[in-house]
Protein backbone atom coordinates (compact mmCIF):
# COMPACT_ATOMS: atom_id res chain seq x y z
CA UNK A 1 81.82 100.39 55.97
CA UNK A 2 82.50 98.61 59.20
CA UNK A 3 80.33 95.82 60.14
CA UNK A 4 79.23 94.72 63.77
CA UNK A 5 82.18 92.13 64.45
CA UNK A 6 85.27 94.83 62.90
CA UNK A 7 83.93 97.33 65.21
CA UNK A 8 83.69 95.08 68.42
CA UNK A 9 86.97 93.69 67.23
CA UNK A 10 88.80 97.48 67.14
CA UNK A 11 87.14 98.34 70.33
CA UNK A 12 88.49 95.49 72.12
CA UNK A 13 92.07 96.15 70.68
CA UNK A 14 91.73 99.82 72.08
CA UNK A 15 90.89 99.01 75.54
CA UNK A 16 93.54 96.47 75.79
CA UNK A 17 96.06 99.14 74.75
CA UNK A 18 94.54 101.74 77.02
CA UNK A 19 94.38 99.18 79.53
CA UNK A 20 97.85 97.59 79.75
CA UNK A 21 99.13 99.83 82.47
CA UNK A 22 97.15 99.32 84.68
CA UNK A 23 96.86 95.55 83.83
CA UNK A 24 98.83 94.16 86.97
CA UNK A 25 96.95 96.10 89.54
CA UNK A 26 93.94 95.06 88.28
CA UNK A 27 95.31 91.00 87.94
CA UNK A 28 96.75 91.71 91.85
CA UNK A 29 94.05 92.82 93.22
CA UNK A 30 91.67 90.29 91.38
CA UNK A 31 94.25 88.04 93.50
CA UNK A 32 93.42 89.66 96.56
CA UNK A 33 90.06 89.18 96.04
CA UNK A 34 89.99 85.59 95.39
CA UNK A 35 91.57 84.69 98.36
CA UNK A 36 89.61 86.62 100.46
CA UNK A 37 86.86 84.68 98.78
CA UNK A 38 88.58 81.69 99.37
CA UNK A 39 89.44 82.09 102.86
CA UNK A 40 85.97 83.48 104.33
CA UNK A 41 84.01 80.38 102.52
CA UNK A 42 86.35 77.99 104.11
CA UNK A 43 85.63 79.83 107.48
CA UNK A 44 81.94 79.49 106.45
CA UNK A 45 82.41 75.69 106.30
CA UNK A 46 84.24 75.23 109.03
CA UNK A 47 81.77 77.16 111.68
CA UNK A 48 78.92 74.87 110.07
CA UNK A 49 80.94 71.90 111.20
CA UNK A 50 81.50 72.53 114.95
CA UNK A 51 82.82 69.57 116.03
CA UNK A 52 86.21 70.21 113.82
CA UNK A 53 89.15 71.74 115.76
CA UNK A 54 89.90 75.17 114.43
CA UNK A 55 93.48 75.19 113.37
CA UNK A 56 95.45 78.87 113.95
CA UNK A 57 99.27 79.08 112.39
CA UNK A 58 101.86 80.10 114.82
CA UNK A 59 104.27 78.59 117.03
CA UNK A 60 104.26 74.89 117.95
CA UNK A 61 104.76 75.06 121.84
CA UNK A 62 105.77 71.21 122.84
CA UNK A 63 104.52 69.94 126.48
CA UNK A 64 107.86 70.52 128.57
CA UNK A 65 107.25 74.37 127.42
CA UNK A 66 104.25 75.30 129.03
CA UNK A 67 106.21 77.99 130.82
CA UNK A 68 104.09 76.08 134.14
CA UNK A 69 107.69 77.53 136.28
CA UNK A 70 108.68 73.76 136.92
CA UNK A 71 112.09 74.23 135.04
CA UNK A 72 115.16 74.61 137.26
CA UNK A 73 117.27 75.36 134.48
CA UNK A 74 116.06 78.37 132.44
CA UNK A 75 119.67 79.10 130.50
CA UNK A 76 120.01 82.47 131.68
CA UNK A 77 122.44 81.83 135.11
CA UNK A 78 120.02 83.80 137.12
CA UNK A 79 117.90 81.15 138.77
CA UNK A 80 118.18 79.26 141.32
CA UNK A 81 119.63 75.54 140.84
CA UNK A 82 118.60 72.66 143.37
């Protein structure tokens, strides 16, 4: 007869054959999980620490493009030049 471990051991095999389909979707969205994870514990740290600037990617905006109006030249032809 089959002892303990054989058993264990042929279950095991089974479920990784049954299991191999959907094997990526379960890796991806184990992914998905872990940096979601990731992400809200680093926003956990970083509203404990409030004196740290809270850094948002997008587009770097230099100080002559404030869009304050000041510019005389705006590329288009359209406005006025003095």
């Amino acid at each position: 007869m089959f002892g303990l471990s054989e058993l264990a051991i042929i279950l095991v095999v089974v479920a990784a054959v049954l299991a191999v389909k959907k094997l990526p979707e379960l890796t991806r969205s184990a992914g998905k999980s872990a940096r979601i994870l990731k992400s809200e514990a680093r926003a956990a740290r970083d509203a404990d620490e409030p004196g740290t600037p809270r850094v948002i990617p997008g587009e770097t905006v230099g100080r002559e493009d404030t869009g304050t109006g000041n510019d005389t030249d705006t590329g288009t032809g359209t406005g006025p030049r003095g």
